[in-house]
Protein backbone atom coordinates (compact mmCIF):
# COMPACT_ATOMS: atom_id res chain seq x y z
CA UNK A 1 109.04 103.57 106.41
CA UNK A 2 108.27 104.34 102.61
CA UNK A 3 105.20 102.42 102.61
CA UNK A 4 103.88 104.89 105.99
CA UNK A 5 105.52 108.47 104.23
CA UNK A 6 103.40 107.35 100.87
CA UNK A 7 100.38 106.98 103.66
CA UNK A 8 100.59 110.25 105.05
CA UNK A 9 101.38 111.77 101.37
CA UNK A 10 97.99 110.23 100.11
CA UNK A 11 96.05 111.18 102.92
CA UNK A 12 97.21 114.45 103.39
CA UNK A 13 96.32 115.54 99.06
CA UNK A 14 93.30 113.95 99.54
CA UNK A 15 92.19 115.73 102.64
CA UNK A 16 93.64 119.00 100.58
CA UNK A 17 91.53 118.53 97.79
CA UNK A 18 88.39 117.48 99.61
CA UNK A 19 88.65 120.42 102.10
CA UNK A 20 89.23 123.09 99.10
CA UNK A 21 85.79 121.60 97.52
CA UNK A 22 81.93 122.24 98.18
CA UNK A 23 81.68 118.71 99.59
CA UNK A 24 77.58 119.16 98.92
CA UNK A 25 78.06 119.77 95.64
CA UNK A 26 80.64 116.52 95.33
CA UNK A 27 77.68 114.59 96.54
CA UNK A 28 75.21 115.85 94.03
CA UNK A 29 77.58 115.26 91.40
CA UNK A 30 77.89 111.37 92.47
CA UNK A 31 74.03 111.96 92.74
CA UNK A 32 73.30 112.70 89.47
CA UNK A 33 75.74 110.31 87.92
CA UNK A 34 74.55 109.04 84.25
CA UNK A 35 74.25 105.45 85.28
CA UNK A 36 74.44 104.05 81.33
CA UNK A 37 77.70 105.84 80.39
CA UNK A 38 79.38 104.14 84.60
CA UNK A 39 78.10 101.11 83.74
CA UNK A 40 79.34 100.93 80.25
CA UNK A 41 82.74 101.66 82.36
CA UNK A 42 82.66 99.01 84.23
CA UNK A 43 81.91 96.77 81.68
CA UNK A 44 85.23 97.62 80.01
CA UNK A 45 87.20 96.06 82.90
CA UNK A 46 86.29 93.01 81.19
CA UNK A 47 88.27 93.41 77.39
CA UNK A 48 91.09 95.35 79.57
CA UNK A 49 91.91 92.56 81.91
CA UNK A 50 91.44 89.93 78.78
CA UNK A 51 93.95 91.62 76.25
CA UNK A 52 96.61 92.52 78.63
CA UNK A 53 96.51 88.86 79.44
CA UNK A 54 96.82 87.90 76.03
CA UNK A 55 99.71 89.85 76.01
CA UNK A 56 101.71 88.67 78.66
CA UNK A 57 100.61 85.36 77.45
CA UNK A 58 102.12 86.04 74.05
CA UNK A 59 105.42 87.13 75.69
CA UNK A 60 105.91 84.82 78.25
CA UNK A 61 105.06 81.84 76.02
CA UNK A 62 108.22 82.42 73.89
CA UNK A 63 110.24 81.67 77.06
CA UNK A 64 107.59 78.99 79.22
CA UNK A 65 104.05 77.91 78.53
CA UNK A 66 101.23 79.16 80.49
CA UNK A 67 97.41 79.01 80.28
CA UNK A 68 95.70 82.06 79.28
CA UNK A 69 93.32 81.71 82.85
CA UNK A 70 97.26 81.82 84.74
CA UNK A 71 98.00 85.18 82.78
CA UNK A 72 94.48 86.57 83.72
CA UNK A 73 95.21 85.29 87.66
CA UNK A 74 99.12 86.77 87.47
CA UNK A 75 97.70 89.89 85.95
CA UNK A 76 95.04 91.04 88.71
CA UNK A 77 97.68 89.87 91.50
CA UNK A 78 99.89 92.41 89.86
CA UNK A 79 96.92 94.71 90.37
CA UNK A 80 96.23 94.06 93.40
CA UNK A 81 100.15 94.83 94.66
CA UNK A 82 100.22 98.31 92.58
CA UNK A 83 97.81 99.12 95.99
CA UNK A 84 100.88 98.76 97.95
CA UNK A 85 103.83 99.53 96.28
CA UNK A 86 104.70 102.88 94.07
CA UNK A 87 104.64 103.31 90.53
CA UNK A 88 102.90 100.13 89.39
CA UNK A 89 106.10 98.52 90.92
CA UNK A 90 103.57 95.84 92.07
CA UNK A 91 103.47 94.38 88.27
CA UNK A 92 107.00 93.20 88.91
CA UNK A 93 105.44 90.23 91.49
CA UNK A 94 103.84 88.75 88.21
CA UNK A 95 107.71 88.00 87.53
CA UNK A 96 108.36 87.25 91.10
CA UNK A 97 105.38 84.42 91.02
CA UNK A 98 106.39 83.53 87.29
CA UNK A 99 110.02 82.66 89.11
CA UNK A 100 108.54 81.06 92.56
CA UNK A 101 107.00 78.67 90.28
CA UNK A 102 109.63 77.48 89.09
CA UNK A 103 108.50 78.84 85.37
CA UNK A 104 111.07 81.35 84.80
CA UNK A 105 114.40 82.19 86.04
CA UNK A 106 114.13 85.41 87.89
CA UNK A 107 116.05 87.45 85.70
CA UNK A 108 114.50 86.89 82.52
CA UNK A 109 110.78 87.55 84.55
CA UNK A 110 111.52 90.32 85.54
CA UNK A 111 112.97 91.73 82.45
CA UNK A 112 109.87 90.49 80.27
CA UNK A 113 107.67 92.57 83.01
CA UNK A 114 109.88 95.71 82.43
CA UNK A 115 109.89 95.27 78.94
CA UNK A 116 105.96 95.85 79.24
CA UNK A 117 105.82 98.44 81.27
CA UNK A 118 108.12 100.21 78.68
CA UNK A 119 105.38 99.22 75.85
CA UNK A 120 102.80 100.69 78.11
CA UNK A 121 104.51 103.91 78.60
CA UNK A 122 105.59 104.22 74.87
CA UNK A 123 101.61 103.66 73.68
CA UNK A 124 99.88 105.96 76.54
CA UNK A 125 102.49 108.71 75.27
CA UNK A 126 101.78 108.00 71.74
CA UNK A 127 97.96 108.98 72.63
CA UNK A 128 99.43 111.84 74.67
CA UNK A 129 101.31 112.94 71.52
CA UNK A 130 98.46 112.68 69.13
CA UNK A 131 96.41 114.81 71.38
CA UNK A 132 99.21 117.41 71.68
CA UNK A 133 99.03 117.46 67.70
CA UNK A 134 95.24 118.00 67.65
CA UNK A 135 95.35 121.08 70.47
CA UNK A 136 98.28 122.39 67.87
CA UNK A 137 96.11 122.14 65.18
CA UNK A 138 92.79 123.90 66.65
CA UNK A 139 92.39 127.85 67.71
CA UNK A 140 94.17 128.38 71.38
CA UNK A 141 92.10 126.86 73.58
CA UNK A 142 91.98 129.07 76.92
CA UNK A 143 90.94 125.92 79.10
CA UNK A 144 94.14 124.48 77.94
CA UNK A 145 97.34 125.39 80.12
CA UNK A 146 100.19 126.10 77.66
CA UNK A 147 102.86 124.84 80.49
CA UNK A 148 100.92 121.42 80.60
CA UNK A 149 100.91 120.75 76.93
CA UNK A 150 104.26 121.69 76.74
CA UNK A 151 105.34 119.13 78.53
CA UNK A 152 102.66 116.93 77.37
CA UNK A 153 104.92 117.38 74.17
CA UNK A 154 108.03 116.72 75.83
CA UNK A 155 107.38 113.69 77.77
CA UNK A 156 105.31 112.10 75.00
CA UNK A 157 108.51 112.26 72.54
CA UNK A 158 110.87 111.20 75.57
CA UNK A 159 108.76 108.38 76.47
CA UNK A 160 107.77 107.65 72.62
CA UNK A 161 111.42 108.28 71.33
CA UNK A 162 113.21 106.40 74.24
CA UNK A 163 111.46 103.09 73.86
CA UNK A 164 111.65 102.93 70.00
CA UNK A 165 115.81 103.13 70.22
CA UNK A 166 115.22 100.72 72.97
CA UNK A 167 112.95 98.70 71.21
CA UNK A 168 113.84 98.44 67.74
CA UNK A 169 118.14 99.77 67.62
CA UNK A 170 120.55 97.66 69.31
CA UNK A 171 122.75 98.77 71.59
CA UNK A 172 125.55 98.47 69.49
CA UNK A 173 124.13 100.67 66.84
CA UNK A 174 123.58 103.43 68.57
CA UNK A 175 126.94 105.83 68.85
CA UNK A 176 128.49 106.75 71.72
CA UNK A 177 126.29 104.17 73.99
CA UNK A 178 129.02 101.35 74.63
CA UNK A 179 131.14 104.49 76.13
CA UNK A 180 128.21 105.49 77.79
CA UNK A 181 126.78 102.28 79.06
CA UNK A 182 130.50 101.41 80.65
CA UNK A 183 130.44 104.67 82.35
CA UNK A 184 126.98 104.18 83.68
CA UNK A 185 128.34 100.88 85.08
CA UNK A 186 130.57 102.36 87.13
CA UNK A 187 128.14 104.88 88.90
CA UNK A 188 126.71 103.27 91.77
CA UNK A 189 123.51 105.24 91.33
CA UNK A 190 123.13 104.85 87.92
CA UNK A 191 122.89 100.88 88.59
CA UNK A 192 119.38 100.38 87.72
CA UNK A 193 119.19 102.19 84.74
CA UNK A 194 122.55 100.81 83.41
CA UNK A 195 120.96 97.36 84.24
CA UNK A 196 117.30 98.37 82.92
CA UNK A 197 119.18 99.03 79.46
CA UNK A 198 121.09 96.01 79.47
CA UNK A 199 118.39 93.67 80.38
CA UNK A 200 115.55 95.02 77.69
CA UNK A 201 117.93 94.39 74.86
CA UNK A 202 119.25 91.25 76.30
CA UNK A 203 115.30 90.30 76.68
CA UNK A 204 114.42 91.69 73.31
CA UNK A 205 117.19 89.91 71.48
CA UNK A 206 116.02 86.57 73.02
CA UNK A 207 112.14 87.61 71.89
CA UNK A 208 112.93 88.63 68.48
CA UNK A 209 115.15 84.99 68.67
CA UNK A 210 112.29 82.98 69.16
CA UNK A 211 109.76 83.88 66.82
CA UNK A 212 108.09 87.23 68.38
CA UNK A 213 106.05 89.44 66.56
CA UNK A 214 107.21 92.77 67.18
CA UNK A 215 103.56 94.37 65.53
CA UNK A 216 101.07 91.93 67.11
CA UNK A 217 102.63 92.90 70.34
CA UNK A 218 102.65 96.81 69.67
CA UNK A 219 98.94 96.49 68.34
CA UNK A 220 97.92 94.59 71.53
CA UNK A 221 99.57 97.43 73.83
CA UNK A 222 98.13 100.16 71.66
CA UNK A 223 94.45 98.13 71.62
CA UNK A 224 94.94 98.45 75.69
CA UNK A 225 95.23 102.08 75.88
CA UNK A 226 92.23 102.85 74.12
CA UNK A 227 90.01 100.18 75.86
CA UNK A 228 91.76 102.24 79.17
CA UNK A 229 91.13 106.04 77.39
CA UNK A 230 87.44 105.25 76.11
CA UNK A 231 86.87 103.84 80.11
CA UNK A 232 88.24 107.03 81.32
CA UNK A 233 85.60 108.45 78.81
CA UNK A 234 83.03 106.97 79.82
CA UNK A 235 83.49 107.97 83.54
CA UNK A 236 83.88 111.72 82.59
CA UNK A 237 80.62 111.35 80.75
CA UNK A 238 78.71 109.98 83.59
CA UNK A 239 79.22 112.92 85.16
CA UNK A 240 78.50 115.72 82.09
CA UNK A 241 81.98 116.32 81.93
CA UNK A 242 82.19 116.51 77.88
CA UNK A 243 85.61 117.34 76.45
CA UNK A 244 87.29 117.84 73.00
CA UNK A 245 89.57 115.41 71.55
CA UNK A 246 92.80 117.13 71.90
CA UNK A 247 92.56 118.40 75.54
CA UNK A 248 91.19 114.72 76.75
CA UNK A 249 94.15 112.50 74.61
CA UNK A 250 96.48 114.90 75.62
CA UNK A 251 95.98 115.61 79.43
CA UNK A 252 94.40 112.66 80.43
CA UNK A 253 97.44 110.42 79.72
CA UNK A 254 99.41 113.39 81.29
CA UNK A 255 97.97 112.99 85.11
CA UNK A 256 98.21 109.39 84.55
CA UNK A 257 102.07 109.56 83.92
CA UNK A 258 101.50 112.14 87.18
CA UNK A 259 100.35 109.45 89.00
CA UNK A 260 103.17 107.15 88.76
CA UNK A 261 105.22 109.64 90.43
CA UNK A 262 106.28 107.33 93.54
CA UNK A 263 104.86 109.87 96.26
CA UNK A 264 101.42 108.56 97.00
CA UNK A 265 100.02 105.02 97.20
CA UNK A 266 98.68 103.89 93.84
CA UNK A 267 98.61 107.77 92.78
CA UNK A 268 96.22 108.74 94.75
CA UNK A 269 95.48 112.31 95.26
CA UNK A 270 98.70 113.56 92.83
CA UNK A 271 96.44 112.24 89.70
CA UNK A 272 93.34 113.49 91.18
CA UNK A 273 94.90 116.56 91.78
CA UNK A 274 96.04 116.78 87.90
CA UNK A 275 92.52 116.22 86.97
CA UNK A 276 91.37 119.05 88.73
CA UNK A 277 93.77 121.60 87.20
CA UNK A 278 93.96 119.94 83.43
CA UNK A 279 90.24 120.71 83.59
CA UNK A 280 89.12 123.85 84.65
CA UNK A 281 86.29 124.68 82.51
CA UNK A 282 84.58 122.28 85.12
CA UNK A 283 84.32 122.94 88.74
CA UNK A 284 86.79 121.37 90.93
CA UNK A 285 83.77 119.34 92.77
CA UNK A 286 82.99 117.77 88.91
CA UNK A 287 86.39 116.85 88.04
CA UNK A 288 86.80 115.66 91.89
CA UNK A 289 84.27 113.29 91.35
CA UNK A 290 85.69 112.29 88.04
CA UNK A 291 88.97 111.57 89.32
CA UNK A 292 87.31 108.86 92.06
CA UNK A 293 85.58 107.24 90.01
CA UNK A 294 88.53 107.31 87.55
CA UNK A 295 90.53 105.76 90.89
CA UNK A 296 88.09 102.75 90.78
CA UNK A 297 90.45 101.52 87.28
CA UNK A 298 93.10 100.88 90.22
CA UNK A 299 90.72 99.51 93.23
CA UNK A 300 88.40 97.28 91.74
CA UNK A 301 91.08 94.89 90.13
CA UNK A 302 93.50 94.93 93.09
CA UNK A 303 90.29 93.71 94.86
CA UNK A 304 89.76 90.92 92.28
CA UNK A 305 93.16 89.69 92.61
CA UNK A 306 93.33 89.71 96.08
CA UNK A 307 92.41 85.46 96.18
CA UNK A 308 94.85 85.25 93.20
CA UNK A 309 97.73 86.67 95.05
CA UNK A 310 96.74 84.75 98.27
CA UNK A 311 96.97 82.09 96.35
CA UNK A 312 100.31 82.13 94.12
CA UNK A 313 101.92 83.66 97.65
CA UNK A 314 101.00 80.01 99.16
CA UNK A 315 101.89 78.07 96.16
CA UNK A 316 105.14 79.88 95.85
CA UNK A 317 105.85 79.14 99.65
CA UNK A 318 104.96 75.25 99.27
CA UNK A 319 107.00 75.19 96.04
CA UNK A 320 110.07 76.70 97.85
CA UNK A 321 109.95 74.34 100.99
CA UNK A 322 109.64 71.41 98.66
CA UNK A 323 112.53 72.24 97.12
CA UNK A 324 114.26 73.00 100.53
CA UNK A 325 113.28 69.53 101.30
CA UNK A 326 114.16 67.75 97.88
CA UNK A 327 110.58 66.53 97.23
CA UNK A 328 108.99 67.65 93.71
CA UNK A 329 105.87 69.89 94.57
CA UNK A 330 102.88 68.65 93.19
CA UNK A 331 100.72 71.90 93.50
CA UNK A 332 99.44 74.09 90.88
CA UNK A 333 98.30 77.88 90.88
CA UNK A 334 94.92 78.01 90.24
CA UNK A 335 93.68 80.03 87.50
C-alpha cells in the first residue's frame, strides 16, 4: 500500500509541476542543451560508482573479503532498489545480499550499510554548511530565500554535529545518554533509533578494532560528494543555468536532503520541486529541465544494476535452499 501512495504522490508533483510550466519552452530548453558540459556528466558516473565501491570495499573487508568488481555489482543493485523503496532504503539490500551469501551475519551488514549512509549525510551537509558560510559572507543575495538557508544552517550542523558524536564519542562519554538510551528502549516507537544508536557504535567499535582508518574513510565519502556536486554542475551548465558558489553548495545539497523525504518514489517531484524554488533567478521551465536531467543520477544506475540484482536475488535463493537441504552451494555472484 506504501509502495502505490508513494505512486500517486510522485505522479501527482510531477503532473503539478509540468502543468504550472510552458511545456514549449521545457522542450527548447532540452533542445538547446550544451552537449559537452551533459556529456562530461555522464562521464562522471564512472569515478562515482568506482570510489563508493572502494569504500564499501574498505569497510566490509575489515569484517569479510570481497572483490572490488562484487562491491561495484552490490553497489548498483543498491541503486537499482532506491527506485522502489523510500529514502535510499534500497542501499540496505547490499547488506541483505552481503548476508544471503553467507558473507556477513545480518546484523553486522546492515549496520556497516547504516553506518554509510550516516557518512554520506554528514559530508553532503558539510558542503551544505560551507555554502551557508559563503552566502553569509557575500552582500544579501535577493535570489536567495532567507527561510531556506536558514535551515540549510540548521540541518547542516544537525546532520554534521550528530554524526561526529556518533562517530568519533562513545556512548559512554557522552552525559546523560546511558539514561537516555534506557529510556529510549522502553518506547516502542523510539525502537529504531534506540537500535540505530546502539548498532553504529557497536559497528564502529568493531571497525576502529580491526585496523580502520577513520580519515581514509572520511576522505573517500567527502571525495564522493564532490564527484556527485561537480555532476550536478555540470547538468545545470548544460542548460545555461550558471550559479554562484554559495547558493549552489548550499541549496543544492538542501533539495537533495528534500528528496529523501519518504513521500515520493526515489524523490521524484519533491526534489524537483526544491529546484524550482531554490532557483528563481531562472524560469521554472530551466530549472525543470535541470532537475530531470539531475533525476538521471538516480535512473541510469538503478538501470545498470538491474542484471546485478537479478542476479544476487537468484544466488541468494540457491544459497538458501542449499542450506535448507544441507548441501554446500557451489555458486558465486558474478561481478
Amino acid at each position: 500500500m506504501k509502495r502505490w501512495l508513494a505512486l500517486a504522490a510522485t505522479v501527482a508533483l510531477l503532473t503539478f509541476l509540468f502543468l504550472g510550466i510552458d511545456r514549449a519552452d521545457l522542450m527548447r530548453n532540452f533542445a538547446s542543451t550544451r552537449m559537452s558540459w551533459f556529456l562530461l556528466a555522464l562521464g562522471l558516473f564512472v569515478p562515482q560508482i568506482g570510489i563508493i565501491a572502494l569504500r564499501w570495499k574498505r569497510m566490509v573487508d575489515l569484517f569479510t573479503p570481497i572483490t572490488w568488481g562484487e562491491s561495484v555489482g552490490l553497489i548498483l543493485a543498491g541503486n537499482t532498489m532506491n527506485l522502489v523503496l523510500p529514502s535510499k532504503l534500497g542501499d540496505l539490500s547490499k547488506g541483505w545480499f552481503l548476508h544471503r551469501m553467507g558473507a556477513l551475519d545480518l546484523k553486522r551488514a546492515m549496520n556497516v550499510v547504516v553506518f554509510e549512509k550516516m557518512l554520506d549525510v554528514a559530508a553532503l551537509a558539510l558542503f551544505m554548511l560551507a555554502g551557508v558560510v559563503l552566502l553569509l559572507m557575500q552582500p544579501t543575495s535577493a535570489a536567495v530565500s532567507p527561510a531556506a538557508l536558514l535551515l540549510a544552517g540548521l540541518l547542516g550542523l544537525a546532520a554534521v554535529g550528530g554524526v561526529a558524536v556518533l562517530y568519533f564519542v562513545p556512548l559512554d562519554a557522552l552525559p546523560g545518554m546511558k539514561c537516555g538510551l534506557a529510556w529510549l528502549g522502553t518506547k516502542p516507537r523510539a525502537t529504531r533509533v534506540y537500535r540505530m544508536l546502539v548498532a553504529s557504535h557497536e559497528v564502529m567499535a568493531l571497525l576502529q578494532s580491526r585496523g580502520a582508518r577513520r580519515g581514509r574513510i572520511i576522505a573517500l565519502s567527502l571525495t564522493i560528494w564532490v564527484f556527485h556536486l561537480l555532476q550536478i554542475y555540470c547538468f545545470f551548465r548544460s542548460l545555461d543555468a550558471v550559479v554562484g558558489p554559495g547558493q549552489f553548495s548550499s541549496l543544492v545539497p538542501l533539495a537533495i536532503f528534500i528528496g529523501l523525504i519518504p513521500l515520493t518514489i526515489a524523490g521524484f517531484g519533491t526534489r524537483d520541486g526544491a529546484l524550482q524554488a531554490f532557483f528563481p533567478q531562472y524560469p521554472p521551465e530551466v530549472m525543470l529541465a535541470v532537475a530531470m536531467y539531475v533525476n538521471l543520477r538516480y535512473i541510469l544506475p538503478a538501470l545498470a544494476g538491474i542484471p546485478f540484482m537479478l542476479r544476487y536475488m537468484a544466488w541468494s535463493r540457491e544459497a538458501r535452499a542449499a542450506r535448507e537441504a544441507q548441501i554446500p552451494s557451489t555458486g558465486e555472484p558474478m561481478s
